[in-house]
C-alpha atoms as a PDB file:
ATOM      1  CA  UNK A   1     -24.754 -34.860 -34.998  1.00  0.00           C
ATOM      2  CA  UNK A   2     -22.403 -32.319 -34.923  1.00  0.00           C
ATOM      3  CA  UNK A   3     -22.488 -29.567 -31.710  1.00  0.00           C
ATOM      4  CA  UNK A   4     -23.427 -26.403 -33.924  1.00  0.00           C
ATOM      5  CA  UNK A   5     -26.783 -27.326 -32.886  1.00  0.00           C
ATOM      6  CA  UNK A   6     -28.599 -24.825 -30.969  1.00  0.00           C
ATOM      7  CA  UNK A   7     -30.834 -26.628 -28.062  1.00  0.00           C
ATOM      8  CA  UNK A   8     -34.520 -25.773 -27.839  1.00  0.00           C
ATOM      9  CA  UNK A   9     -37.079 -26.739 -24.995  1.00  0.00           C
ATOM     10  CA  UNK A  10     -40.387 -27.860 -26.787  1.00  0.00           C
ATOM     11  CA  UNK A  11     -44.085 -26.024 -27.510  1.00  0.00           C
ATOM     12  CA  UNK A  12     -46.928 -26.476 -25.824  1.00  0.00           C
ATOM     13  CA  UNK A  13     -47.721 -28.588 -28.388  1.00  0.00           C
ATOM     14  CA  UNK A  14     -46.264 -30.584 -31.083  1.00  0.00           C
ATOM     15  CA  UNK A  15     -46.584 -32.651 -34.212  1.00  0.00           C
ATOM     16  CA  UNK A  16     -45.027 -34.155 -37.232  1.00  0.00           C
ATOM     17  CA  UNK A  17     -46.430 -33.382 -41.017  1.00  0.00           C
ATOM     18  CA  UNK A  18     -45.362 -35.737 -43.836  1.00  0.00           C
ATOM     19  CA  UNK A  19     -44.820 -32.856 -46.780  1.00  0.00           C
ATOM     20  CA  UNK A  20     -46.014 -34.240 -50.326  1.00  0.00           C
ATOM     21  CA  UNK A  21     -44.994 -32.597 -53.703  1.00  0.00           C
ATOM     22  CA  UNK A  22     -42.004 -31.855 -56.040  1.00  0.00           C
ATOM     23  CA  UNK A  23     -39.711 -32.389 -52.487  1.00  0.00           C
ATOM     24  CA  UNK A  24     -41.308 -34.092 -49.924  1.00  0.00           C
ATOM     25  CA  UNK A  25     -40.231 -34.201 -46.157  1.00  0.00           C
ATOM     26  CA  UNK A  26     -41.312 -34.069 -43.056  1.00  0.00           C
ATOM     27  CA  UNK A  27     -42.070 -31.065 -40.829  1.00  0.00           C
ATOM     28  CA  UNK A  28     -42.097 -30.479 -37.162  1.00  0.00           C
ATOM     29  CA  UNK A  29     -45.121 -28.579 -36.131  1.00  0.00           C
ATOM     30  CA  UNK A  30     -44.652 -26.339 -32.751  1.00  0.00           C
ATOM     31  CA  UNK A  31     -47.384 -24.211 -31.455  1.00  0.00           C
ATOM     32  CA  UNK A  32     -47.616 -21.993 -28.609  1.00  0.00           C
ATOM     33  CA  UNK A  33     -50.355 -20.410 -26.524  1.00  0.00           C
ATOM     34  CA  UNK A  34     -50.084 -17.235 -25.411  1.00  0.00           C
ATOM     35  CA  UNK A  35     -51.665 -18.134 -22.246  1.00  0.00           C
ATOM     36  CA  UNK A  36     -51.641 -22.126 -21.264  1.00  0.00           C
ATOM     37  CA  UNK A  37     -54.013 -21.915 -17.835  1.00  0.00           C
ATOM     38  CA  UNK A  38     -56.352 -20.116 -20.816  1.00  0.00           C
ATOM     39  CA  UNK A  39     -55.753 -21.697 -24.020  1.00  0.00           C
ATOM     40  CA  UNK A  40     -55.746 -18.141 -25.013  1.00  0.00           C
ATOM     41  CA  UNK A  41     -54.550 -18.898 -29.118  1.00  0.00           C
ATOM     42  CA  UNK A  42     -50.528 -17.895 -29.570  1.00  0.00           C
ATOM     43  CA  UNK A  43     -48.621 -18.657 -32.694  1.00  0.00           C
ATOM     44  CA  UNK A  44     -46.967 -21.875 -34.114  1.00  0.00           C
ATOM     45  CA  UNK A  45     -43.743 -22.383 -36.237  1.00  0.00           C
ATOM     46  CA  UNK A  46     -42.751 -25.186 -38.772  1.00  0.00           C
ATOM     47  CA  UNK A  47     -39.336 -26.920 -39.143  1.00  0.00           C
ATOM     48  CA  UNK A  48     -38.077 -29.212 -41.820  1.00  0.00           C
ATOM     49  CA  UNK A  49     -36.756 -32.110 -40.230  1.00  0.00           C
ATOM     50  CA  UNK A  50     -33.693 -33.512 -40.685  1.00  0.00           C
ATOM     51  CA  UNK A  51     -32.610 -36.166 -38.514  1.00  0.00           C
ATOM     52  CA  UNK A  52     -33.817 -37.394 -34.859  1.00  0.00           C
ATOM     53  CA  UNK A  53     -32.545 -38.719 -31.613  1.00  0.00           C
ATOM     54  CA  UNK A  54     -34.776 -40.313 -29.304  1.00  0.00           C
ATOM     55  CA  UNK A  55     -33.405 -40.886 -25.551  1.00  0.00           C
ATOM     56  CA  UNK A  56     -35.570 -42.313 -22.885  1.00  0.00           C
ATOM     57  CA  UNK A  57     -37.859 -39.157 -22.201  1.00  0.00           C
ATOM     58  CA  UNK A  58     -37.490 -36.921 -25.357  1.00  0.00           C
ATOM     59  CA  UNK A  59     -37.436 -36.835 -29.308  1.00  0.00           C
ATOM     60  CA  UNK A  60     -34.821 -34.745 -30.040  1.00  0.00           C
ATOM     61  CA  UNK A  61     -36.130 -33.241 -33.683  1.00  0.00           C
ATOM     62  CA  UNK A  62     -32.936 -31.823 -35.459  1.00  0.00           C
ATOM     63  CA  UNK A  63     -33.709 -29.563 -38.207  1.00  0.00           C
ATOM     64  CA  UNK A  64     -32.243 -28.175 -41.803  1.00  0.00           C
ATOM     65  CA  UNK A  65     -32.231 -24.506 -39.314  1.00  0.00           C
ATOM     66  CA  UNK A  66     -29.642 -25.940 -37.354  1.00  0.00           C
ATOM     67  CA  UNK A  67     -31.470 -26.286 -34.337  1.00  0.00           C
ATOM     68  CA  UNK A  68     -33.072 -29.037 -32.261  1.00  0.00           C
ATOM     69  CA  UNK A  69     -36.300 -29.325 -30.358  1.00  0.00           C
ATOM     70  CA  UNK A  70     -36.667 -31.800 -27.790  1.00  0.00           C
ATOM     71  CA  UNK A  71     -40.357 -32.786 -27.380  1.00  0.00           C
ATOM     72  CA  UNK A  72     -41.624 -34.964 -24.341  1.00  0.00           C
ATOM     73  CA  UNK A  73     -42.606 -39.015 -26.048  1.00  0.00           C
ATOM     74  CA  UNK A  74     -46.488 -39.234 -26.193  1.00  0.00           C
ATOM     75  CA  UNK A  75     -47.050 -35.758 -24.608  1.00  0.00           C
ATOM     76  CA  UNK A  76     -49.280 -32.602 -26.222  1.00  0.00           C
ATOM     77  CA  UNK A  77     -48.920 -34.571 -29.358  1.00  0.00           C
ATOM     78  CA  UNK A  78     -51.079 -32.580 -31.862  1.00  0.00           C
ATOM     79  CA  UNK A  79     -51.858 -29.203 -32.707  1.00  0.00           C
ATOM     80  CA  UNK A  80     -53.761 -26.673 -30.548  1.00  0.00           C
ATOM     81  CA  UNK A  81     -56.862 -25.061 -32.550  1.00  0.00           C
ATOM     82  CA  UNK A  82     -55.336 -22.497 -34.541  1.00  0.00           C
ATOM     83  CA  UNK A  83     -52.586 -24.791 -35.512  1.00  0.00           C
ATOM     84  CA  UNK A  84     -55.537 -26.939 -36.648  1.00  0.00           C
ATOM     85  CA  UNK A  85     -57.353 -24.161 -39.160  1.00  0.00           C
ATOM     86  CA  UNK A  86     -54.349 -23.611 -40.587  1.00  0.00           C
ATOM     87  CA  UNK A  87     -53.889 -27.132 -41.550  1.00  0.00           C
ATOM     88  CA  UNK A  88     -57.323 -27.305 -42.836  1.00  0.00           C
ATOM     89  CA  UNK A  89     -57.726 -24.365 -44.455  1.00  0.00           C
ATOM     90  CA  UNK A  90     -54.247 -22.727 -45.647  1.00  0.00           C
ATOM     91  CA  UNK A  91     -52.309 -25.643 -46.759  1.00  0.00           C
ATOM     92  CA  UNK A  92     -55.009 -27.088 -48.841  1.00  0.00           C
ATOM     93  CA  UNK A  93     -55.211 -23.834 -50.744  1.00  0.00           C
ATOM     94  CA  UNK A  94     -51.587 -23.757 -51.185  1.00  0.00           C
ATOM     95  CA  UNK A  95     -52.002 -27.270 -53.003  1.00  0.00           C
ATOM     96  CA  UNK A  96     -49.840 -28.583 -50.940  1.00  0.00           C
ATOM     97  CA  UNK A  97     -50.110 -32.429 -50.035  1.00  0.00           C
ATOM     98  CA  UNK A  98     -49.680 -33.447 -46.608  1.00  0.00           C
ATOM     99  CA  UNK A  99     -50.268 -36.329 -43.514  1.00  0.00           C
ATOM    100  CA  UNK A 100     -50.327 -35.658 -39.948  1.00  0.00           C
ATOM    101  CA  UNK A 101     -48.568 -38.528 -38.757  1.00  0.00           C
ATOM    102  CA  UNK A 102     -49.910 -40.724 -36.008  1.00  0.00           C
ATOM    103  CA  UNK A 103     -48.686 -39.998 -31.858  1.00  0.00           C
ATOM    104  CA  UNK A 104     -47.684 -43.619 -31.677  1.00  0.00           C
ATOM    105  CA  UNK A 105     -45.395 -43.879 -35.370  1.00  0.00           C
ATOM    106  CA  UNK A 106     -42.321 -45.621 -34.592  1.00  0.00           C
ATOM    107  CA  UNK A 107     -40.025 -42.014 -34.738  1.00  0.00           C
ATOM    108  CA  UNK A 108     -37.046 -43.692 -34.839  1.00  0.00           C
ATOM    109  CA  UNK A 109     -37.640 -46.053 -37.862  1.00  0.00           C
ATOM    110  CA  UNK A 110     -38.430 -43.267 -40.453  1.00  0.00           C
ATOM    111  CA  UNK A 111     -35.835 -41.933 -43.274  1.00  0.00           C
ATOM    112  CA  UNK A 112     -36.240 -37.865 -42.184  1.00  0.00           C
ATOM    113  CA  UNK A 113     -33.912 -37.126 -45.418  1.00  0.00           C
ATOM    114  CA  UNK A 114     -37.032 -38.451 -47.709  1.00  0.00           C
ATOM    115  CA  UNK A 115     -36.438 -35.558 -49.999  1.00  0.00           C
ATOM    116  CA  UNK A 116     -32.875 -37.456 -50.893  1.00  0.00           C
ATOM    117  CA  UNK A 117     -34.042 -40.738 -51.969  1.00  0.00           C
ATOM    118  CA  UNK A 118     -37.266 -39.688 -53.957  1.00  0.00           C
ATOM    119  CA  UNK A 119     -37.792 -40.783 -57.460  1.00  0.00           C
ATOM    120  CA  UNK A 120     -34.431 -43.331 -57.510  1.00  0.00           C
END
């Protein structure tokens, strides 16, 4: 990877979405509370993911934004509530296909650039 990418601490929590359809991919789910102690509900962001680097601690997500997000292995995998309504009830009205992978896939093993090699 080149060094134009900007560095990113993680969310509170995190998880990765295998994107169906005309150009499928894979998306990096963040979501934030706006207060942790309280769970209060925050906000949460999705990143199409490009490539990954995985050191000892960390998965380093890199994405098509030009940024990377370094998320803790096997920690605050999955989506707080709010992230979760929105999965079940916006994206399936949107038609748009989708898996929430598993905590324990083998990160370093998938093709991220899916939407490259589809339909050869």
């Amino acid at each position: 990877m080149t060094n134009h990418y900007k560095l990113y601490g993680s969310s509170d929590r995190w998880q990765v979405l295998k994107v169906g359809g005309d150009l499928p991919h894979y998306r990096l789910m963040l979501t934030w509370y706006d207060n942790l102690k309280t769970q209060t509900p925050g906000y949460w962001r999705m990143y199409t993911i490009k490539d990954l680097k995985e050191t000892d601690n960390y998965l380093n997500f890199y994405t098509i934004q030009d940024k990377v997000y370094r998320c803790l292995k096997d920690v605050d995998y999955g989506t707080a509530t709010f992230g979760e309504i929105f999965l079940m009830l916006e994206l399936p009205k949107q038609e748009i296909p989708f898996e929430v992978m598993e905590w324990d896939t083998k990160w370093s093993e998938i093709n991220w650039k899916i939407y490259e090699t589809e339909g050869e």
